[in-house]
C-alpha atoms as a PDB file:
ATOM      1  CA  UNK A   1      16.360  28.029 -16.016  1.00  0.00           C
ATOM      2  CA  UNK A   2      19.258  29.565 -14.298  1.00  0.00           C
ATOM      3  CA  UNK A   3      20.080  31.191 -17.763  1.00  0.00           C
ATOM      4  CA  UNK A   4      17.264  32.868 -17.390  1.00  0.00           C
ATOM      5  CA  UNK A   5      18.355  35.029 -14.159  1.00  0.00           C
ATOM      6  CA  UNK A   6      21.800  35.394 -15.326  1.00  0.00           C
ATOM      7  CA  UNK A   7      20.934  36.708 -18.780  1.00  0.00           C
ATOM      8  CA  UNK A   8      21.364  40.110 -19.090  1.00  0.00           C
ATOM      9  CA  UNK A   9      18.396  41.978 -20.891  1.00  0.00           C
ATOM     10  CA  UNK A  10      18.309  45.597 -21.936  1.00  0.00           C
ATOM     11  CA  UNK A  11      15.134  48.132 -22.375  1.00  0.00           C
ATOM     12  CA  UNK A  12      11.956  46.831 -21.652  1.00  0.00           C
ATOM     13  CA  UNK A  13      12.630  43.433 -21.859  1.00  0.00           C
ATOM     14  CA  UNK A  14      15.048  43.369 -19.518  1.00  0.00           C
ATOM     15  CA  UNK A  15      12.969  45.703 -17.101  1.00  0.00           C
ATOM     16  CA  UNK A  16      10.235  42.907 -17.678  1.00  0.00           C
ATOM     17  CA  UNK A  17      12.196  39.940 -16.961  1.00  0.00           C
ATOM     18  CA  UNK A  18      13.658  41.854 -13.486  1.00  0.00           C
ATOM     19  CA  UNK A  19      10.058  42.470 -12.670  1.00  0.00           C
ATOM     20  CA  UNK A  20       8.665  38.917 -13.173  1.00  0.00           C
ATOM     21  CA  UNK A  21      11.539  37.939 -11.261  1.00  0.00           C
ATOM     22  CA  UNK A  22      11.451  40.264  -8.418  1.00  0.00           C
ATOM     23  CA  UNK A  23       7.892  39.445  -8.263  1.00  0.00           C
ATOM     24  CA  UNK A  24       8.368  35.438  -7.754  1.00  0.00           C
ATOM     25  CA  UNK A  25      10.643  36.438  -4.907  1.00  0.00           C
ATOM     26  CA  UNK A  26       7.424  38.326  -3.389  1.00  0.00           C
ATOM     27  CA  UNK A  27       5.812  35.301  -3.944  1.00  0.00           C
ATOM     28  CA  UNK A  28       8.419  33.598  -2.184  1.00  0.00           C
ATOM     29  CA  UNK A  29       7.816  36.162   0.746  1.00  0.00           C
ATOM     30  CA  UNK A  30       4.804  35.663   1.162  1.00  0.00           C
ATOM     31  CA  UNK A  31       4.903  32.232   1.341  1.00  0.00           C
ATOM     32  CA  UNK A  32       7.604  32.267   4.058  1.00  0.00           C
ATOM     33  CA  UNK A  33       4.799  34.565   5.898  1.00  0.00           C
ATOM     34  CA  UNK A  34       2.054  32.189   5.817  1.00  0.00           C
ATOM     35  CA  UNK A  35       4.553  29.610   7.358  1.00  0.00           C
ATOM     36  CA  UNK A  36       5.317  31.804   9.981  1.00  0.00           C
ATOM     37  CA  UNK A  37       1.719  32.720  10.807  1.00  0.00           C
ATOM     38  CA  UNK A  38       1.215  28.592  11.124  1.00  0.00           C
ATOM     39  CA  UNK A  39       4.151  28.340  12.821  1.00  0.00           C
ATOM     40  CA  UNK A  40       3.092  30.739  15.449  1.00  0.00           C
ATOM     41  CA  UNK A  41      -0.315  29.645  15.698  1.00  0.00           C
ATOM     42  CA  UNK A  42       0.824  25.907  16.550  1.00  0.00           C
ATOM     43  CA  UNK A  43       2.908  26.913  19.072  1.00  0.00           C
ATOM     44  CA  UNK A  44       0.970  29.668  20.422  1.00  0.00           C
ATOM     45  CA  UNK A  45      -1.746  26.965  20.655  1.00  0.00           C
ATOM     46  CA  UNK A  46       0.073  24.648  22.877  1.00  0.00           C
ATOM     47  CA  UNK A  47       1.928  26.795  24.729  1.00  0.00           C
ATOM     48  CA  UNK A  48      -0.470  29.922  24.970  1.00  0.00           C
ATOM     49  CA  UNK A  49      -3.542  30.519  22.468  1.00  0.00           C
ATOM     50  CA  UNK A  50      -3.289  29.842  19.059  1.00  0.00           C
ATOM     51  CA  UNK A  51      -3.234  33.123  16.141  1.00  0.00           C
ATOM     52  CA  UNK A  52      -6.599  34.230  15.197  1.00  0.00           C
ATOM     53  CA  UNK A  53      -7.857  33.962  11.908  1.00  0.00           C
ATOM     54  CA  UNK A  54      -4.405  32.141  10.686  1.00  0.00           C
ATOM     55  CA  UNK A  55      -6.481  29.813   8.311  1.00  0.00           C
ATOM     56  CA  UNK A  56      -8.086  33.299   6.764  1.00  0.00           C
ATOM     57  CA  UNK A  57      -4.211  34.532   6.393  1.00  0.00           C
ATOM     58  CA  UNK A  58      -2.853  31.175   4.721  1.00  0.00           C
ATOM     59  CA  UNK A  59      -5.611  31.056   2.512  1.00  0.00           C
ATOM     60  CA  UNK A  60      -5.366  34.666   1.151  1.00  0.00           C
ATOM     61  CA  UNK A  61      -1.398  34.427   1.242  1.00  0.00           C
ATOM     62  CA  UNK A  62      -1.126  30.837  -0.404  1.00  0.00           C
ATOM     63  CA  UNK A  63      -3.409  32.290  -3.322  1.00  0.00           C
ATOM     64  CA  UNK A  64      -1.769  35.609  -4.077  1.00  0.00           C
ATOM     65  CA  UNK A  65       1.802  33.707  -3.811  1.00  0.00           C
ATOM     66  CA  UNK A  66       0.258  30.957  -5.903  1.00  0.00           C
ATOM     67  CA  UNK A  67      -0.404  33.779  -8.914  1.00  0.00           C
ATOM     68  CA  UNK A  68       2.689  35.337  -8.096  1.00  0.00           C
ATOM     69  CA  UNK A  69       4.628  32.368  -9.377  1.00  0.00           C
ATOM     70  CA  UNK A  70       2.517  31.976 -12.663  1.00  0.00           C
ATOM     71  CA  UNK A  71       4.899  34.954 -14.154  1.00  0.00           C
ATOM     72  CA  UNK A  72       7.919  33.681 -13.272  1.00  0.00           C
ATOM     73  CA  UNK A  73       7.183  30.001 -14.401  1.00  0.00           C
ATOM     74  CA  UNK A  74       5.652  31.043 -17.885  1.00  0.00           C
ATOM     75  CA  UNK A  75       8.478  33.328 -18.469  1.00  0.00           C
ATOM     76  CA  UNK A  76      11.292  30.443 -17.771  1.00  0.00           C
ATOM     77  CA  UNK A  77       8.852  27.540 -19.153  1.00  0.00           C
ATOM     78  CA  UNK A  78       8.746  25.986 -16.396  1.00  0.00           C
ATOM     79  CA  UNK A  79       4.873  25.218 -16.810  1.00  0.00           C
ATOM     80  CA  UNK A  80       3.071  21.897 -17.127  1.00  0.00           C
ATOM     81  CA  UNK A  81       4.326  19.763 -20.551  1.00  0.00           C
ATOM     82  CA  UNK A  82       3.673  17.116 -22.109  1.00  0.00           C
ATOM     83  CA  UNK A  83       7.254  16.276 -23.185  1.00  0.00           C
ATOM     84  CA  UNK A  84       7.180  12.781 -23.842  1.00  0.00           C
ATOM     85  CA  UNK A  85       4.908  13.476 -26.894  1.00  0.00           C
ATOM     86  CA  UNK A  86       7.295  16.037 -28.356  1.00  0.00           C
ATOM     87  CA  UNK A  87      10.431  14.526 -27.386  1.00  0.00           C
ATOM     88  CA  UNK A  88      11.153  13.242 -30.474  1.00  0.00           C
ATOM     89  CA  UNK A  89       8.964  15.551 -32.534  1.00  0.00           C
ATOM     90  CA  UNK A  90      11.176  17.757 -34.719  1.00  0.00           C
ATOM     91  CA  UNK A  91      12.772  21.269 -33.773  1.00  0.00           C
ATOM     92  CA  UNK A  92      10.119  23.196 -35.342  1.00  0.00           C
ATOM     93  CA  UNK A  93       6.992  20.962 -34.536  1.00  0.00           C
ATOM     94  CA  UNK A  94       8.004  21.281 -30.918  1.00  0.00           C
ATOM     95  CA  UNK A  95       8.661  25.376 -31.829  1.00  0.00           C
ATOM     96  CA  UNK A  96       4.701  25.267 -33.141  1.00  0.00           C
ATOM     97  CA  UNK A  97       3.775  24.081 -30.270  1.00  0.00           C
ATOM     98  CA  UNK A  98       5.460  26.659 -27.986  1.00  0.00           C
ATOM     99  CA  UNK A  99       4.476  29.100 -29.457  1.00  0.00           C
ATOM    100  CA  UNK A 100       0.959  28.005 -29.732  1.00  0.00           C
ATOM    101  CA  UNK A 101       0.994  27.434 -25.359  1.00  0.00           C
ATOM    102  CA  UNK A 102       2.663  30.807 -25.556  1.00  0.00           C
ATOM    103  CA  UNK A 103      -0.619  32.327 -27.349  1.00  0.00           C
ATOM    104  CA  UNK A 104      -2.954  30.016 -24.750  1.00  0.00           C
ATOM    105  CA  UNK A 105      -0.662  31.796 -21.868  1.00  0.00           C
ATOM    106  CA  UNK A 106      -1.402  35.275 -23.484  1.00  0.00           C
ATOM    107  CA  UNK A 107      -5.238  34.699 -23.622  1.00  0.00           C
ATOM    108  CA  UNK A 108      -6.093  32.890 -20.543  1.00  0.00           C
ATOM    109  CA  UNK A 109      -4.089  35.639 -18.598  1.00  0.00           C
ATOM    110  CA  UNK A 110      -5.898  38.889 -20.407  1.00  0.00           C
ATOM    111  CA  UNK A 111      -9.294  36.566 -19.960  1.00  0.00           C
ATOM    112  CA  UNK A 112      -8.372  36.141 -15.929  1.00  0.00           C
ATOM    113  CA  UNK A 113      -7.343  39.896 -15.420  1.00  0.00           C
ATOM    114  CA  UNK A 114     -10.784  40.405 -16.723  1.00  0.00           C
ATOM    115  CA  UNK A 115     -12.233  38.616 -14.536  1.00  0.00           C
ATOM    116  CA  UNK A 116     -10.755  39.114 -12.069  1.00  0.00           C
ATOM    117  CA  UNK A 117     -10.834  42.420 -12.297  1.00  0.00           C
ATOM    118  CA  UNK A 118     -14.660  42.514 -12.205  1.00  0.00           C
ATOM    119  CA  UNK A 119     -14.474  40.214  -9.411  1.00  0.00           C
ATOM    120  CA  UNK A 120     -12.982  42.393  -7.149  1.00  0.00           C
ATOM    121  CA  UNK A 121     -14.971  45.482  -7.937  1.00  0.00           C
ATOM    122  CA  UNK A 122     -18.101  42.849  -6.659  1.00  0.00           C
ATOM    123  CA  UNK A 123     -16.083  42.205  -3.388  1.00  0.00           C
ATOM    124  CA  UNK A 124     -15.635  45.820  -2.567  1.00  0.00           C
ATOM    125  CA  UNK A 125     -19.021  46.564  -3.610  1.00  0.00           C
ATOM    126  CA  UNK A 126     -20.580  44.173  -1.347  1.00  0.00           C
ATOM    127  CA  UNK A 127     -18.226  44.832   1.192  1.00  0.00           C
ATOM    128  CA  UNK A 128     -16.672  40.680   1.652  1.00  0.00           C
ATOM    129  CA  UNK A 129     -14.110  40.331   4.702  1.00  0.00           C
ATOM    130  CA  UNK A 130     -12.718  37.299   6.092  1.00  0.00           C
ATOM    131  CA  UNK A 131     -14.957  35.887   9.432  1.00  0.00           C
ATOM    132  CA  UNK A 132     -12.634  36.395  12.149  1.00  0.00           C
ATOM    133  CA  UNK A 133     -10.396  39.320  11.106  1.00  0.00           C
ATOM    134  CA  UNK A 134     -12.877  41.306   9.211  1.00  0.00           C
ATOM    135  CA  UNK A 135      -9.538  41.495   6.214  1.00  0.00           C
ATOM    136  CA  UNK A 136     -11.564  42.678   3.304  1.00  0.00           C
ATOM    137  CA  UNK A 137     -11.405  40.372   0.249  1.00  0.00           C
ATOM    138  CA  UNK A 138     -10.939  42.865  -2.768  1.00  0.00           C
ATOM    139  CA  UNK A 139      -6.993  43.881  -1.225  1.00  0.00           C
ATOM    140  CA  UNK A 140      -5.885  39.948  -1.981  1.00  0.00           C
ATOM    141  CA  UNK A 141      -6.847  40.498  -5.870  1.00  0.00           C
ATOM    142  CA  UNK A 142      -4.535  43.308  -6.370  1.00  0.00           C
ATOM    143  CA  UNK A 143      -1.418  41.428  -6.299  1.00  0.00           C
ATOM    144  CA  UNK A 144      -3.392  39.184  -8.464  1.00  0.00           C
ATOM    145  CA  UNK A 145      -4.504  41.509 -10.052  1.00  0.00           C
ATOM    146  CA  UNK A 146      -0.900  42.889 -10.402  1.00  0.00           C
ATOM    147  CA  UNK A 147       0.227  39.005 -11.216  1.00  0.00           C
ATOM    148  CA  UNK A 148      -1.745  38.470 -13.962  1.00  0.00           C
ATOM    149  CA  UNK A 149      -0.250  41.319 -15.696  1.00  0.00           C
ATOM    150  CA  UNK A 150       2.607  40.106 -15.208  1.00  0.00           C
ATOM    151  CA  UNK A 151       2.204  37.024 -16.957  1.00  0.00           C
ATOM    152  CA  UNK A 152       0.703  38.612 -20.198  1.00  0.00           C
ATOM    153  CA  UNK A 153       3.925  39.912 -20.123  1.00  0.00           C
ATOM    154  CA  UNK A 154       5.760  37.019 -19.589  1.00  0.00           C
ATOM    155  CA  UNK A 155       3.332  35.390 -21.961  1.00  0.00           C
ATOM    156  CA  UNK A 156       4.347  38.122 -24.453  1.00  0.00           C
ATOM    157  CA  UNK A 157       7.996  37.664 -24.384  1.00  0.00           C
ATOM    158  CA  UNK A 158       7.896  34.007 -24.532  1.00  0.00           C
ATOM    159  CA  UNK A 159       5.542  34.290 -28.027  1.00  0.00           C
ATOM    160  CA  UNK A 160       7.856  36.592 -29.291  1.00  0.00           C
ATOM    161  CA  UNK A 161      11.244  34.259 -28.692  1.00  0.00           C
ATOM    162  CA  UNK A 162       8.829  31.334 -30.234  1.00  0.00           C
ATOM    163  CA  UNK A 163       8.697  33.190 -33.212  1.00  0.00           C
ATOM    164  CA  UNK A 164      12.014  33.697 -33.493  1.00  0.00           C
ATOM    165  CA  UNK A 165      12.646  29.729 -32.780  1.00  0.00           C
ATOM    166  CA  UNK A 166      10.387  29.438 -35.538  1.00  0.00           C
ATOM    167  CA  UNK A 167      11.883  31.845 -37.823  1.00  0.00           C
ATOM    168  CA  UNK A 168      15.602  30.589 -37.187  1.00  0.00           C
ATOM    169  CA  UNK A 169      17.199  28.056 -40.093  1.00  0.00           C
END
């Protein structure tokens, strides 16, 4: 994994890989933000009054830093495996089969920024905000939005160094 940060990349590769990785550490922002809205809110409730709407804000920030990962962890393949079936599967089976979650990956993401996509032109039609802070919904899917991208790329580059695993003697 850490070869993965260190590895210098040029063109757009390498502007793809800095991007994915700049975007985990959004992520990683935002995530530090939702435990500082909680933090406040706990204290604020025994000391003072608690932060309104705080379970609207961790809900919309756990989500978008939740997709903001998905880049990042596709790109390093650091997903979900089943490795004890392939640990003793030859180079290229286990290749095949990288390359073939690398294609899943590429699909499921293009098939959520559809949707997704959709999705929030139906919250902004219809006009959804949260109950106590009136936040509208269709603002938390652009950084999905903007996620999901993200890992077609990510998707992209990891189908494209699959096929060169495959390719290699």
């Amino acid at each position: 994994m850490s070869e993965v940060i260190s590895e210098k990349r040029a063109g757009l590769e390498g502007l793809a890989r800095n991007a994915i990785i700049g975007w985990a550490f959004f992520g990683g922002i935002i995530l530090s933000l939702v435990v500082a809205i909680n933090v406040i809110s706990v204290i604020g409730g025994v000391v003072w009054k608690p932060f309104p709407g705080d379970f609207e804000m961790t809900e919309i920030g756990v989500a978008v830093a939740a997709f903001a990962f998905l880049p990042y962890c596709q790109m390093v393949g650091a997903n979900v495996t089943a490795d004890i079936f392939t640990a003793r599967a030859p180079y290229r089976l286990v290749a095949v089969f990288s390359l073939l979650a690398s294609i899943v990956a590429l699909g499921f993401s293009l098939l959520l920024l559809s949707r997704m996509y959709f999705g929030m032109l139906d919250q902004k039609a219809y006009n959804y905000t949260t109950a106590i802070l009136q936040f509208p919904h269709w603002v938390a899917f652009i950084p999905i939005l903007i996620s999901l991208a993200l890992l077609a790329v990510a998707a992209t580059i990891t189908l494209l160094e699959d096929i060169k695993k495959i390719r290699k003697p």
